[in-house]
Protein backbone atom coordinates (compact mmCIF):
# COMPACT_ATOMS: atom_id res chain seq x y z
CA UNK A 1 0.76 -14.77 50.44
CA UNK A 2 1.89 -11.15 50.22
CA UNK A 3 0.44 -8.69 47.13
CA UNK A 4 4.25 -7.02 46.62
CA UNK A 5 3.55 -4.33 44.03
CA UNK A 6 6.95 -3.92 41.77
CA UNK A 7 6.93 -0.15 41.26
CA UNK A 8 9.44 0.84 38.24
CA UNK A 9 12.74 2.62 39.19
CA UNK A 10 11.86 6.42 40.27
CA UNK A 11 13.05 8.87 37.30
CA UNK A 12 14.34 12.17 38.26
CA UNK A 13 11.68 14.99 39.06
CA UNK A 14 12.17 17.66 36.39
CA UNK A 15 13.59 19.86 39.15
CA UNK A 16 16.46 17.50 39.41
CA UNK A 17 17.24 17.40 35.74
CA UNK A 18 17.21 20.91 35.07
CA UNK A 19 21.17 22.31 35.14
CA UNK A 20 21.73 24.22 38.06
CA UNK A 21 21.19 28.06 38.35
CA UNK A 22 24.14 30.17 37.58
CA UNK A 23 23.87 32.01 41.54
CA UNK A 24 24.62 28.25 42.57
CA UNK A 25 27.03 27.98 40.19
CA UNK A 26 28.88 30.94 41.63
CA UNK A 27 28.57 30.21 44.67
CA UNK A 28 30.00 26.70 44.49
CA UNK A 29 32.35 27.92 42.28
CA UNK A 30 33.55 30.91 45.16
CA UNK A 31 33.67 28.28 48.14
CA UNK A 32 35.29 25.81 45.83
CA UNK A 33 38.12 28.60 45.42
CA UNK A 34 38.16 29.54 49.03
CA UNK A 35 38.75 26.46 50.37
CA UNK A 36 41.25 25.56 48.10
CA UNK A 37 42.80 28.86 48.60
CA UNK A 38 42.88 28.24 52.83
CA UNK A 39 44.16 25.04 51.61
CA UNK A 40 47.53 26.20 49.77
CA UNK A 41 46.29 27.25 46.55
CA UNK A 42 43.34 28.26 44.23
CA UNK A 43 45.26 28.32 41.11
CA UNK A 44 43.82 24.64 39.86
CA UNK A 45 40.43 25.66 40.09
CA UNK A 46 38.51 25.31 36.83
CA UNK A 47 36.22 27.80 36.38
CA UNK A 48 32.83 26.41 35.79
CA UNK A 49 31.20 25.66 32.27
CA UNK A 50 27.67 26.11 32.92
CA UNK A 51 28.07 29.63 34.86
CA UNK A 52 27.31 32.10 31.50
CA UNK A 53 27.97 32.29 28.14
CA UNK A 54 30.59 35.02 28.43
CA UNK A 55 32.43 33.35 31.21
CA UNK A 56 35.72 31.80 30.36
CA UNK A 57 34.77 27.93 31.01
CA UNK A 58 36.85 25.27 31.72
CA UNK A 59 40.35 27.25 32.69
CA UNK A 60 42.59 26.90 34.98
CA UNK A 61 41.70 30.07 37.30
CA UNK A 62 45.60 31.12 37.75
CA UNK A 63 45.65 31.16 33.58
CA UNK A 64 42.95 33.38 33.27
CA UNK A 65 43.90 37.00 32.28
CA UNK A 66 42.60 40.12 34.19
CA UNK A 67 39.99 41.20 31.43
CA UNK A 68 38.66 37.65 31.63
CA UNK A 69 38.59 38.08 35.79
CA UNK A 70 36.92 41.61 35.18
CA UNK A 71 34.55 39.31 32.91
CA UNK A 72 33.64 37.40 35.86
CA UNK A 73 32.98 39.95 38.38
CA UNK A 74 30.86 41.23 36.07
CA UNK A 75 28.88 38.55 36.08
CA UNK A 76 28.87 37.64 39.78
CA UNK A 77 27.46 41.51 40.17
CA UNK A 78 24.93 40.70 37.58
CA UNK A 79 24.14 37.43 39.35
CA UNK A 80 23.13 39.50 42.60
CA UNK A 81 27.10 38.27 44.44
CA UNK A 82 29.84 39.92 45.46
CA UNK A 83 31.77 39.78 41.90
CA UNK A 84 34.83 41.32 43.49
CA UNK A 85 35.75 38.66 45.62
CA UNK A 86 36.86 36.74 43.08
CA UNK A 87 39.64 39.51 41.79
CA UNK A 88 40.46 39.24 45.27
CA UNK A 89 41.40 35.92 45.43
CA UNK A 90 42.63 35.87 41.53
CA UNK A 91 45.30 38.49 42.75
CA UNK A 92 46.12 36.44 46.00
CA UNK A 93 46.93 33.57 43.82
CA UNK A 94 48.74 35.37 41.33
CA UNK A 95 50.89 36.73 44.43
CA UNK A 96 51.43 33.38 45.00
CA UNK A 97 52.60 32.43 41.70
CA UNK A 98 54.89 35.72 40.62
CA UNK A 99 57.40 34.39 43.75
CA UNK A 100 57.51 30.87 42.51
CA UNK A 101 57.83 32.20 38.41
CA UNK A 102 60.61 34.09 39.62
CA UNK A 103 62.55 31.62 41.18
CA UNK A 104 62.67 29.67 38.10
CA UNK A 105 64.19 32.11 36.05
């Protein structure tokens, strides 16, 4: 006969729990829009809610306005990144969009 210990189900470690730090915030949040941007288009990307409490959370990036994009290169600086790439890509994609607003019309 076999002494089979039952151990209870492993909880996370407190590391694990803990929200994510805003530079990894960032940065997922820059590849997210670079790929999608290689891809076709960044416009859909939401822009993160746990980044900072100034950031605009939750928006469509194409929707944002440029004081809000100023906003977040701002923060990316503060955050030790390269804050301008994402004005960068903001005014690729709003390239992007102007032809296609346009065309409605």
């Amino acid at each position: 006969m076999t002494d089979e210990v039952r151990r209870p189900p492993q909880q996370p470690h407190s590391d694990q729990a803990r929200s994510p730090h805003p530079q990894d915030v960032w940065d997922r949040f820059i590849d997210e829009l670079d790929r999608r941007g290689q891809a076709g288009s960044a416009a859909d990307v939401l822009t993160p809610t746990a980044l900072h409490a100034h950031a605009p959370s939750g928006k469509r990036f194409a929707d944002l306005s440029r004081e809000e994009i100023d906003n977040l290169a701002r923060i990316g600086s503060y955050l030790g990144r390269r804050g301008d790439v994402v004005k960068t890509i903001w005014e690729q994609t709003q390239r992007q969009i102007k032809p296609r607003k346009s065309r409605k019309r």
